[in-house]
N, C-alpha and C. Protein backbone atom coordinates (compact mmCIF):
# COMPACT_ATOMS: atom_id res chain seq x y z
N UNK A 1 5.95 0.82 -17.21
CA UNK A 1 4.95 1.84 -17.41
C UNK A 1 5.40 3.13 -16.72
N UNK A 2 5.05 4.13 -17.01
CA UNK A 2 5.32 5.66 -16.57
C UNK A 2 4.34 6.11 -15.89
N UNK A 3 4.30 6.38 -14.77
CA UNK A 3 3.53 6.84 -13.52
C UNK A 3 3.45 8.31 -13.57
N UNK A 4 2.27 9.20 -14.02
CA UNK A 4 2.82 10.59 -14.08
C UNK A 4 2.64 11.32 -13.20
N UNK A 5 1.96 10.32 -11.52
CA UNK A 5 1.80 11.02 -10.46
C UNK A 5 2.31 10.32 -9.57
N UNK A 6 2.59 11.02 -8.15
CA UNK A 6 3.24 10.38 -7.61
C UNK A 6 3.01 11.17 -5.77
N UNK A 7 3.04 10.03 -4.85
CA UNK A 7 2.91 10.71 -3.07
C UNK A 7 4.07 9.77 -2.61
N UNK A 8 4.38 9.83 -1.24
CA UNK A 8 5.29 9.44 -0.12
C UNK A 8 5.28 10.27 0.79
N UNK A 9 5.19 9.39 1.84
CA UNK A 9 5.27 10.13 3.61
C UNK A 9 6.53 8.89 3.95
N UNK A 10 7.16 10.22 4.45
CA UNK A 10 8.43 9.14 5.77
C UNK A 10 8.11 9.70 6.95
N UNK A 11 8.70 8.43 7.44
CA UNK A 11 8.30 8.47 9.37
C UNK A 11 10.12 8.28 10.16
N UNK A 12 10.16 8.25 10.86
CA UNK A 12 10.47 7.66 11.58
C UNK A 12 9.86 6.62 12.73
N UNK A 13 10.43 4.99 12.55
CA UNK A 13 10.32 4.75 13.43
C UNK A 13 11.02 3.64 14.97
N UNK A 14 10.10 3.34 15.84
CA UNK A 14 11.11 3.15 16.82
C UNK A 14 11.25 1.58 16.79
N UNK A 15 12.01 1.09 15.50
CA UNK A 15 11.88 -0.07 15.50
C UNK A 15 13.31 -0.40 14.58
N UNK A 16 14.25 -1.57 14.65
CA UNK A 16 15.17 -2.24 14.12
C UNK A 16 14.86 -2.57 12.49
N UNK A 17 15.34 -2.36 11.23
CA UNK A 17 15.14 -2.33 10.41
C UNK A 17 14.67 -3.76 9.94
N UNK A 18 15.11 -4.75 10.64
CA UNK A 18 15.20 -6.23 10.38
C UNK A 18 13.26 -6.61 10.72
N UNK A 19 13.01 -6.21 12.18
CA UNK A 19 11.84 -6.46 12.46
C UNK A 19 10.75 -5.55 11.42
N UNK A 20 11.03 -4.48 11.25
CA UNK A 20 10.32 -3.56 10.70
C UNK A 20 9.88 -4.29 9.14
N UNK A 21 11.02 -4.79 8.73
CA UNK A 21 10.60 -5.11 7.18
C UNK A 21 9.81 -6.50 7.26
N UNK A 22 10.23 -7.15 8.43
CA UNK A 22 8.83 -8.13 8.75
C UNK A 22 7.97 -8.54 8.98
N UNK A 23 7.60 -6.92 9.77
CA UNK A 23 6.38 -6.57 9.53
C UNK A 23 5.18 -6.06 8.58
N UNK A 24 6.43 -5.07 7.90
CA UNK A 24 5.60 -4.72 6.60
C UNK A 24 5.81 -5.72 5.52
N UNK A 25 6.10 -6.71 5.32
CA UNK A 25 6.33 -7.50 4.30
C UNK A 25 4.50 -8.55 4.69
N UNK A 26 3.73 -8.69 5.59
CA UNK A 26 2.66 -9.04 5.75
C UNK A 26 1.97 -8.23 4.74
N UNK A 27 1.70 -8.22 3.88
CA UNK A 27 0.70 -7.34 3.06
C UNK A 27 -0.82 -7.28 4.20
N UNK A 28 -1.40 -8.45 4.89
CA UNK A 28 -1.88 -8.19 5.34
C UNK A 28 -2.38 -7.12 7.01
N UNK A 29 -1.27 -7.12 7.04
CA UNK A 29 -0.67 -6.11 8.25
C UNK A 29 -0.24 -4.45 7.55
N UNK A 30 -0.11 -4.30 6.43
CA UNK A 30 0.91 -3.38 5.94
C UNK A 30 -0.47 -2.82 5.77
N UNK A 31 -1.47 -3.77 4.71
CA UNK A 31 -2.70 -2.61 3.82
C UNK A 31 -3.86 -3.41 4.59
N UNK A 32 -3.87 -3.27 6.02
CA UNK A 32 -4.85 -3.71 6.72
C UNK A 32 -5.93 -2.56 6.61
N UNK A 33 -5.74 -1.24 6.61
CA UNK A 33 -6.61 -0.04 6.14
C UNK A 33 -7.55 -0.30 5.63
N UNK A 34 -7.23 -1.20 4.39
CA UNK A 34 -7.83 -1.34 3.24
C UNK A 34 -8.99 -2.12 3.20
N UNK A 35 -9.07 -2.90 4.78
CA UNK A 35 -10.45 -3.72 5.04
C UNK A 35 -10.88 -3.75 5.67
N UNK A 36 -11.06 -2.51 6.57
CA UNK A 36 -11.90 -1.72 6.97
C UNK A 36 -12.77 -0.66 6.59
N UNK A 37 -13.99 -0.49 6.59
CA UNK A 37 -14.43 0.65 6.05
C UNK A 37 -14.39 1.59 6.58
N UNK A 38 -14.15 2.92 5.83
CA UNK A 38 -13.37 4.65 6.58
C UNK A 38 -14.41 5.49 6.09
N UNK A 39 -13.80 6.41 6.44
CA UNK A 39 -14.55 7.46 5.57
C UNK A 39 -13.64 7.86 4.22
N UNK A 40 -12.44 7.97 3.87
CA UNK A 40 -11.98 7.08 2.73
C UNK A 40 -12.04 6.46 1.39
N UNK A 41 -12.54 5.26 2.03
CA UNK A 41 -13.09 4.41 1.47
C UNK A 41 -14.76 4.22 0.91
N UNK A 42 -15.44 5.44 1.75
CA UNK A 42 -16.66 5.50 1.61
C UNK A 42 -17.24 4.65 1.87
N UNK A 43 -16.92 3.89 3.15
CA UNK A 43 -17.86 2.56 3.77
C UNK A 43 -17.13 1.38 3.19
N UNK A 44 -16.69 1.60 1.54
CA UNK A 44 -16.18 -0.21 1.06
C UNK A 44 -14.92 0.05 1.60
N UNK A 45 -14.69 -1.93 1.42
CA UNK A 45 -13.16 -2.10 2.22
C UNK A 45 -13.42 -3.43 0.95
N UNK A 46 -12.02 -3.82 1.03
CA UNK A 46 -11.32 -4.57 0.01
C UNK A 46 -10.73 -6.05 1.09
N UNK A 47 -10.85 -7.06 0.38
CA UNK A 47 -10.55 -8.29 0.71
C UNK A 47 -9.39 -8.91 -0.03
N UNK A 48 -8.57 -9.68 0.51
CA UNK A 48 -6.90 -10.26 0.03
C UNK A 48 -7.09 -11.58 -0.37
N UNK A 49 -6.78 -11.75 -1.03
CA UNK A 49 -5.91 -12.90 -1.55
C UNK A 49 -4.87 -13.13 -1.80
N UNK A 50 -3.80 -14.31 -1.51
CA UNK A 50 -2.78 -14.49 -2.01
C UNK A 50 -2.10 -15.61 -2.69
N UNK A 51 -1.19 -15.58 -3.54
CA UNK A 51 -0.54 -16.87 -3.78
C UNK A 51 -0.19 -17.89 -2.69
N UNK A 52 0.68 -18.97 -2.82
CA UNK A 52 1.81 -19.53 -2.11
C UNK A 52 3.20 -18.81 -0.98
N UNK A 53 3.18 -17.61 -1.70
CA UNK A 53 4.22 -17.06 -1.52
C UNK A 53 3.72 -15.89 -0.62
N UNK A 54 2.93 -15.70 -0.74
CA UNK A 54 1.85 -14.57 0.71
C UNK A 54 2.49 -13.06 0.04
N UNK A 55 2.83 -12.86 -0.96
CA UNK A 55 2.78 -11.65 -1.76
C UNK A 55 4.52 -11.59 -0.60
N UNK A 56 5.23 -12.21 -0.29
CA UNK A 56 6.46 -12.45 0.33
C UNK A 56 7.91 -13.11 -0.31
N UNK A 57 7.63 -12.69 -1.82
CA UNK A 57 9.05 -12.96 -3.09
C UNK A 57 8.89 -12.39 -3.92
N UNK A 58 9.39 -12.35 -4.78
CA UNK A 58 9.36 -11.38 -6.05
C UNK A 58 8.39 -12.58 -7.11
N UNK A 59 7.61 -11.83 -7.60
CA UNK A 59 6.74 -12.89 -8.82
C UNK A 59 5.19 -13.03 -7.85
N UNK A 60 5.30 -12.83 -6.63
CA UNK A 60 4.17 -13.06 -5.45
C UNK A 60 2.90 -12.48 -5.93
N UNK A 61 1.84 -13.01 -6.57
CA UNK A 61 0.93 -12.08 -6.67
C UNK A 61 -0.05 -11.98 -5.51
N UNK A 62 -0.86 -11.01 -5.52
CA UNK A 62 -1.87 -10.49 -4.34
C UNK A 62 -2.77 -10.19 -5.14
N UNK A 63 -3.97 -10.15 -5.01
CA UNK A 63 -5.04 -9.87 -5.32
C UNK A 63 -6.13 -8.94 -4.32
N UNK A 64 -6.60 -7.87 -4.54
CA UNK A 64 -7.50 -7.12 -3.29
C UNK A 64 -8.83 -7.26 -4.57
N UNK A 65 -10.15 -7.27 -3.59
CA UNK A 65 -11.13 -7.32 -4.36
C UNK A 65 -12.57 -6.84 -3.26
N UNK A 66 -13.48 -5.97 -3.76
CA UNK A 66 -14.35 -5.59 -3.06
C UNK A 66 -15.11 -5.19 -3.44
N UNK A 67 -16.69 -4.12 -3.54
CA UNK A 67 -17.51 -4.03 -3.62
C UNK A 67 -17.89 -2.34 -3.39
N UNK A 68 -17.93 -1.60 -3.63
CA UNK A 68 -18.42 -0.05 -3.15
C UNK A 68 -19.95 0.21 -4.24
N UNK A 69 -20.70 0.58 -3.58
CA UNK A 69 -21.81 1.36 -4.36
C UNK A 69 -22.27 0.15 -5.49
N UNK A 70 -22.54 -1.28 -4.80
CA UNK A 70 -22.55 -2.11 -5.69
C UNK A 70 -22.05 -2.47 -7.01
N UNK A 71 -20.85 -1.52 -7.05
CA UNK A 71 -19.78 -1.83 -8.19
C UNK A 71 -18.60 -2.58 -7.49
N UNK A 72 -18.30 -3.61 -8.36
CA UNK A 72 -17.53 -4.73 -8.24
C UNK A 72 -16.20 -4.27 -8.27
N UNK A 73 -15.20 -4.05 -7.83
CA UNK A 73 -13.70 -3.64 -7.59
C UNK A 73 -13.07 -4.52 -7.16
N UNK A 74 -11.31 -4.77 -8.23
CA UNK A 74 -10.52 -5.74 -7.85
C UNK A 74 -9.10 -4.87 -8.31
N UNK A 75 -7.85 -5.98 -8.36
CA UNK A 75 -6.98 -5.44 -8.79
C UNK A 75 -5.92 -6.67 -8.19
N UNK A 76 -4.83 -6.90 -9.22
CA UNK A 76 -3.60 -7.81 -9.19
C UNK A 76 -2.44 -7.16 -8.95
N UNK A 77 -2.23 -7.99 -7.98
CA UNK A 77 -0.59 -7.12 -8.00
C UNK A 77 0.33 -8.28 -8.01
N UNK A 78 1.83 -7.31 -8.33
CA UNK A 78 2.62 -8.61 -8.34
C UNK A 78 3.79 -8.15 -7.80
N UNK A 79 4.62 -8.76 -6.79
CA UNK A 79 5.99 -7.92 -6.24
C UNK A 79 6.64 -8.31 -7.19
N UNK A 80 7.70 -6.67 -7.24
CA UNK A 80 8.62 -6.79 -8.44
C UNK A 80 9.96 -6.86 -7.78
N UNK A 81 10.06 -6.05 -6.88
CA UNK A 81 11.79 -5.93 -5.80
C UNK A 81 11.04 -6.00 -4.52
N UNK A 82 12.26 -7.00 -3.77
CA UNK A 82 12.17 -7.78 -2.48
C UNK A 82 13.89 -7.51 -1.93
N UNK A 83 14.25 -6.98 -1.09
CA UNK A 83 15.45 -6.82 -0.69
C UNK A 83 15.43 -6.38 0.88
N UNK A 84 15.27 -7.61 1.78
CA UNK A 84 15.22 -7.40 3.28
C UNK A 84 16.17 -6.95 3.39
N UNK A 85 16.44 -6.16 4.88
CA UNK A 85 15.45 -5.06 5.16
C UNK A 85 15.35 -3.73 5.00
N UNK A 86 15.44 -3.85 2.78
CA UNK A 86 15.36 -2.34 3.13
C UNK A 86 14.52 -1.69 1.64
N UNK A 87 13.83 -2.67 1.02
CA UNK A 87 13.36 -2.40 -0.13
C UNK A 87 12.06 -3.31 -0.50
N UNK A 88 10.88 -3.22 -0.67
CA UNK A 88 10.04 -3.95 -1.18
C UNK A 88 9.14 -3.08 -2.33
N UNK A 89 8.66 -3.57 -3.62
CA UNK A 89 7.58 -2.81 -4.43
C UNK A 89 6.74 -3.54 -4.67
N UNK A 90 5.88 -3.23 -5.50
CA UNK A 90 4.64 -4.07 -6.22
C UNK A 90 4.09 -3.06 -6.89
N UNK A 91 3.61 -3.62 -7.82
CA UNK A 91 2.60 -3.45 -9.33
C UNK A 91 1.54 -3.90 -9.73
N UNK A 92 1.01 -2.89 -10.20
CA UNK A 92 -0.80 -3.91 -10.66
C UNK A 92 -0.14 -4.40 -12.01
N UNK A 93 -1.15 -5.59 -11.85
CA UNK A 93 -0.76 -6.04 -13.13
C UNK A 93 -2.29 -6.07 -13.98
N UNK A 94 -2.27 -5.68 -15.17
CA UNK A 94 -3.60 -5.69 -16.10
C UNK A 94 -4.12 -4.36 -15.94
N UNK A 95 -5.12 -4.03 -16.17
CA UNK A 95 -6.49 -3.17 -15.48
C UNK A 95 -7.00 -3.25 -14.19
N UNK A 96 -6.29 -2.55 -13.85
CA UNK A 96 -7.49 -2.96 -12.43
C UNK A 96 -8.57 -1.80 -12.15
N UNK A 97 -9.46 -2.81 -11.55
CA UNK A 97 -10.96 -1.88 -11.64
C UNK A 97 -11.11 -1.65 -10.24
N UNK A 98 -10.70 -0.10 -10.28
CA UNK A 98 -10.68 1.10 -9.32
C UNK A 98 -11.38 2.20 -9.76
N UNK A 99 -11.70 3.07 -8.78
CA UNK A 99 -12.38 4.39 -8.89
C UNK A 99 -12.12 5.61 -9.27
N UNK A 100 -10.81 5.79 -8.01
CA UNK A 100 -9.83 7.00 -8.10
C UNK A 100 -8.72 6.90 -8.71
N UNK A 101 -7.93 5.35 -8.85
CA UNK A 101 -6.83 5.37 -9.16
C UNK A 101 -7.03 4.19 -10.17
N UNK A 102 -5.75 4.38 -11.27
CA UNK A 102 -5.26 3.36 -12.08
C UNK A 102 -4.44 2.63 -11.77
N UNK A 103 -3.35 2.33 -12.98
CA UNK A 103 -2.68 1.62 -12.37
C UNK A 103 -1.26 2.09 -11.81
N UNK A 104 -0.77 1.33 -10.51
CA UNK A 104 0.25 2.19 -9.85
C UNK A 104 1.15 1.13 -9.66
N UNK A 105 2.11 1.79 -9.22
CA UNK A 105 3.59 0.75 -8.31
C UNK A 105 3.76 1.24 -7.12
N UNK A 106 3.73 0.78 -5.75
CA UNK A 106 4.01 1.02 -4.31
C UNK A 106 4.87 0.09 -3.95
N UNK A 107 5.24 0.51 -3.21
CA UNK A 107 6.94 0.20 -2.06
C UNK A 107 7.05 1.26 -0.91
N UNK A 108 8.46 0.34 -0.37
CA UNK A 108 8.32 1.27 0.72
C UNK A 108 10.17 0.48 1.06
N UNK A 109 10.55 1.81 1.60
CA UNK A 109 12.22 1.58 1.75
C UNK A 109 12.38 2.03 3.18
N UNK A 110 13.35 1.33 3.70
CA UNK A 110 13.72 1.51 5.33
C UNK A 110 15.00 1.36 5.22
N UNK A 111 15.53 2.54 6.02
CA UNK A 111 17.11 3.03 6.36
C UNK A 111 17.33 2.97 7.67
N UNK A 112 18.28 2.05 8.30
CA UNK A 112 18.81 2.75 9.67
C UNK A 112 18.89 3.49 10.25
N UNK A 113 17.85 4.45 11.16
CA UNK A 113 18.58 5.47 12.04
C UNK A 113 17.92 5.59 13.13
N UNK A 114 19.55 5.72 13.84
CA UNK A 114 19.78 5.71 15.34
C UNK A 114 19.26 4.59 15.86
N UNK A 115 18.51 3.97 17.13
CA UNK A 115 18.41 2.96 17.30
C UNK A 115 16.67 2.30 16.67
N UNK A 116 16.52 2.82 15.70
CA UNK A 116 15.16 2.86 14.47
C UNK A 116 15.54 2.52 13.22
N UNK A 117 14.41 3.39 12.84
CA UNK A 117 14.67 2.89 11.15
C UNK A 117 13.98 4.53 10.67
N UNK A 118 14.12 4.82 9.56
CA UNK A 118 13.30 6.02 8.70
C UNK A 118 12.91 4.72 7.72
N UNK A 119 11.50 5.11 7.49
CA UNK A 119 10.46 4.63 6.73
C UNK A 119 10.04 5.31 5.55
N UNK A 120 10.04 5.26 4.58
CA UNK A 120 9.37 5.72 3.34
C UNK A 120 8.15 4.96 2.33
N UNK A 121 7.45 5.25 2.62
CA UNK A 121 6.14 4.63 1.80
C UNK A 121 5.79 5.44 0.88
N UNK A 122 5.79 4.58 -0.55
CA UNK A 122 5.53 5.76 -1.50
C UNK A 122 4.38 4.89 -2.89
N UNK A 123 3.84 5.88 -3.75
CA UNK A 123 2.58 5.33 -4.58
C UNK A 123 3.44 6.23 -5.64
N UNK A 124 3.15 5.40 -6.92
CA UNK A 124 3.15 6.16 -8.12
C UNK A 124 2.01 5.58 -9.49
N UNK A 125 1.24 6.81 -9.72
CA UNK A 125 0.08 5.91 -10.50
C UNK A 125 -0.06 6.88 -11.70
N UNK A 126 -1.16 6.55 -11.79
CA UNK A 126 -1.66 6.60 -13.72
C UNK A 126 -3.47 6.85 -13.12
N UNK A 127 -4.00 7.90 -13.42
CA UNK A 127 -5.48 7.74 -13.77
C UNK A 127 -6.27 6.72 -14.09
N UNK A 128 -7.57 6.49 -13.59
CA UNK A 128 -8.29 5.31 -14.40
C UNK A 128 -8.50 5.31 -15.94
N UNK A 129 -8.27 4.40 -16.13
CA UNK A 129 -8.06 3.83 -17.85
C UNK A 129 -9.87 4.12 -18.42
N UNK A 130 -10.54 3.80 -17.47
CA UNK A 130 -12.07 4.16 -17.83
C UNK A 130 -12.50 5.84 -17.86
N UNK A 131 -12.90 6.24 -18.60
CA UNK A 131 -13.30 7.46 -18.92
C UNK A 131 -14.33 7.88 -18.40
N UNK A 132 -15.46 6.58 -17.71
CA UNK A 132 -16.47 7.23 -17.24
C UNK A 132 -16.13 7.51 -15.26
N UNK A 133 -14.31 7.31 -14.66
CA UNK A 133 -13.91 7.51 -13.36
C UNK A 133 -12.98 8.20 -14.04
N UNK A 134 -12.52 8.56 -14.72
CA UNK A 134 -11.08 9.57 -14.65
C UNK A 134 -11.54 11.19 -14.45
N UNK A 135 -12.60 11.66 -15.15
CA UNK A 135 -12.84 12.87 -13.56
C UNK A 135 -13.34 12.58 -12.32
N UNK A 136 -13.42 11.37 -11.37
CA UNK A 136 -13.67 11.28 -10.54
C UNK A 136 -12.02 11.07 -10.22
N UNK A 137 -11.74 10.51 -10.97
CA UNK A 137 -9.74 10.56 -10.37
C UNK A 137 -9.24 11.78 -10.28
N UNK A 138 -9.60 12.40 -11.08
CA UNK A 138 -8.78 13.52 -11.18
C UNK A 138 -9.09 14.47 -10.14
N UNK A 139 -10.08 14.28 -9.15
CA UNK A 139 -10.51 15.11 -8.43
C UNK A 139 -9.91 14.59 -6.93
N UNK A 140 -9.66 13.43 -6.43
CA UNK A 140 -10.03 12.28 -5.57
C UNK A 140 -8.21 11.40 -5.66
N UNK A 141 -7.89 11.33 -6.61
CA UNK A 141 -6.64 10.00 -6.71
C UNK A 141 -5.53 11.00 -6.09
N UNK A 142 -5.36 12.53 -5.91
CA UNK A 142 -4.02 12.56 -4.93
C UNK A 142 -4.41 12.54 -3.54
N UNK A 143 -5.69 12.73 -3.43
CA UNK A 143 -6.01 12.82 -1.50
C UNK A 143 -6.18 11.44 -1.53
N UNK A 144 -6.79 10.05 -2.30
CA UNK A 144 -6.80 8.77 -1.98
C UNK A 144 -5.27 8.48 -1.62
N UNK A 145 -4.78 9.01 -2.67
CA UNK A 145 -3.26 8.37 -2.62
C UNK A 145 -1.84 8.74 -1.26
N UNK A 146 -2.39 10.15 -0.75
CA UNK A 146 -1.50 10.41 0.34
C UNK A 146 -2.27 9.96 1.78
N UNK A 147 -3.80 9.92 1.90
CA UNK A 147 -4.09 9.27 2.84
C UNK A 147 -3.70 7.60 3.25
N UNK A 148 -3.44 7.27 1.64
CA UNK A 148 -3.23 5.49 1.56
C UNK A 148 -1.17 5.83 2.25
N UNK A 149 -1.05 6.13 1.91
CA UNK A 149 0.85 6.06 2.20
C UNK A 149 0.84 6.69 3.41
N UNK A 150 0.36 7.94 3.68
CA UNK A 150 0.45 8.33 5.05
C UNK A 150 -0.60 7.02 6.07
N UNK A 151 -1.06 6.44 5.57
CA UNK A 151 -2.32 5.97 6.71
C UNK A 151 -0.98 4.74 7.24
N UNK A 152 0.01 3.94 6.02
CA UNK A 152 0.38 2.51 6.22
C UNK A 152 1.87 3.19 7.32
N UNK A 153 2.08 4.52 6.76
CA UNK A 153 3.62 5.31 7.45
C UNK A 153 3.21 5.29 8.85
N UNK A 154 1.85 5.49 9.52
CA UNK A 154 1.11 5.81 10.93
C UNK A 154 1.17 4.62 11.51
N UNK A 155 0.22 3.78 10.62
CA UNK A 155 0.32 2.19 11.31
C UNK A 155 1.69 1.65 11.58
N UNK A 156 3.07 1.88 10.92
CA UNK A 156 4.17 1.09 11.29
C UNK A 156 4.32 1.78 12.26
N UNK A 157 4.53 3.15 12.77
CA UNK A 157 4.96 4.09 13.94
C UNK A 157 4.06 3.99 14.90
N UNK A 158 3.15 3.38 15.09
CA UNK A 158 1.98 3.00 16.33
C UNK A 158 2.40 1.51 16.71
N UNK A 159 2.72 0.45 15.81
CA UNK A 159 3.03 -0.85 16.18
C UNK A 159 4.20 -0.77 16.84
N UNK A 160 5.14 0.04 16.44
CA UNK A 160 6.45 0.14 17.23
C UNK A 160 6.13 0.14 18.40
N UNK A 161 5.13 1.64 18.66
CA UNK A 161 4.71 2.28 19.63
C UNK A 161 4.40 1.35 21.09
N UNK A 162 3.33 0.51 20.58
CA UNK A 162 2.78 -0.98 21.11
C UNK A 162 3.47 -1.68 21.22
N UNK A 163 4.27 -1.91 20.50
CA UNK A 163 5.63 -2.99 20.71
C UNK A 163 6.44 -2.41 22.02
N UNK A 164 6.71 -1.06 22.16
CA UNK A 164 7.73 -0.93 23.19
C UNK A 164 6.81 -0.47 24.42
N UNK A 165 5.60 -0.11 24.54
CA UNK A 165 4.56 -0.18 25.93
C UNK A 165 4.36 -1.45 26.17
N UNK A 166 4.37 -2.75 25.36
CA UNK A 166 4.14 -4.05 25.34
C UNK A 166 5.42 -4.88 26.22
N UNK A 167 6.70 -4.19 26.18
CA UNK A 167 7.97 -4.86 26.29
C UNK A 167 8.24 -4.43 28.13
């Protein structure tokens, strides 16, 4: 599918590329954001599911599913590239029933540097397929979408952070 929009924030951070991708390979650690309620999110937060495979191989599906404004919201994903430690993506698969956004592909790539890593987290999506949210997307899906990549780029550069006040 062709994504005709697209965000990414890179970080640097103070962490070994090996640990780093083992951390973000937790989907539940990576899009922990996502189940909490923000301002954001407008109070809803989204709940995980996973296969066998903990959304941790290629074919892995994940499932997020939640509730805002008593409308029912879900969405499938499925990892497509897995290449420790320096490449992971995923894809919705079907329709997924979202607000601001359609359907997208996210990943996130980590490079060596210096005694770290540079981090790149990036979204590429498509408007909602429903006509009665695609001017609510169109207003809403690039600030959802750079707060979502910048929010997961913050969380890896704070765990480091904790990791080395911790050590």
């Amino acid at each position: 599918m062709a994504y005709p929009f697209h965000e990414s924030a890179t970080v640097e951070v103070a962490m070994a590329p090996e640990p780093l991708f083992e951390r973000l390979d937790d989907h539940t650690r990576l899009a922990a954001h996502m189940e909490k309620p923000s301002m954001m999110t407008l109070g809803g937060r989204m709940t995980y599911a996973f296969d066998e495979d903990k959304g941790r191989a290629v074919g892995s599906v994940i499932r997020m599913s939640g509730r805002f404004l008593d409308i029912s919201l879900g969405v499938d994903e499925v990892v497509t590239e897995r290449d420790p430690p320096r490449r992971k993506v995923w894809e919705t698969m079907g329709r997924p029933r979202l607000l601001v956004i359609g359907p997208y592909r996210m990943g996130f790539e980590i490079e060596p540097k210096g005694d770290g890593s540079a981090l790149r987290v990036f979204i590429d999506y498509a408007p909602p397929a429903s006509p009665d949210w695609r001017l609510l997307g169109s207003l809403l899906a690039g600030t959802y979408a750079r707060w979502c990549v910048r929010r997961m780029a913050a969380d890896a550069v704070a765990l480091a952070a904790f990791k080395a006040r911790a050590a």
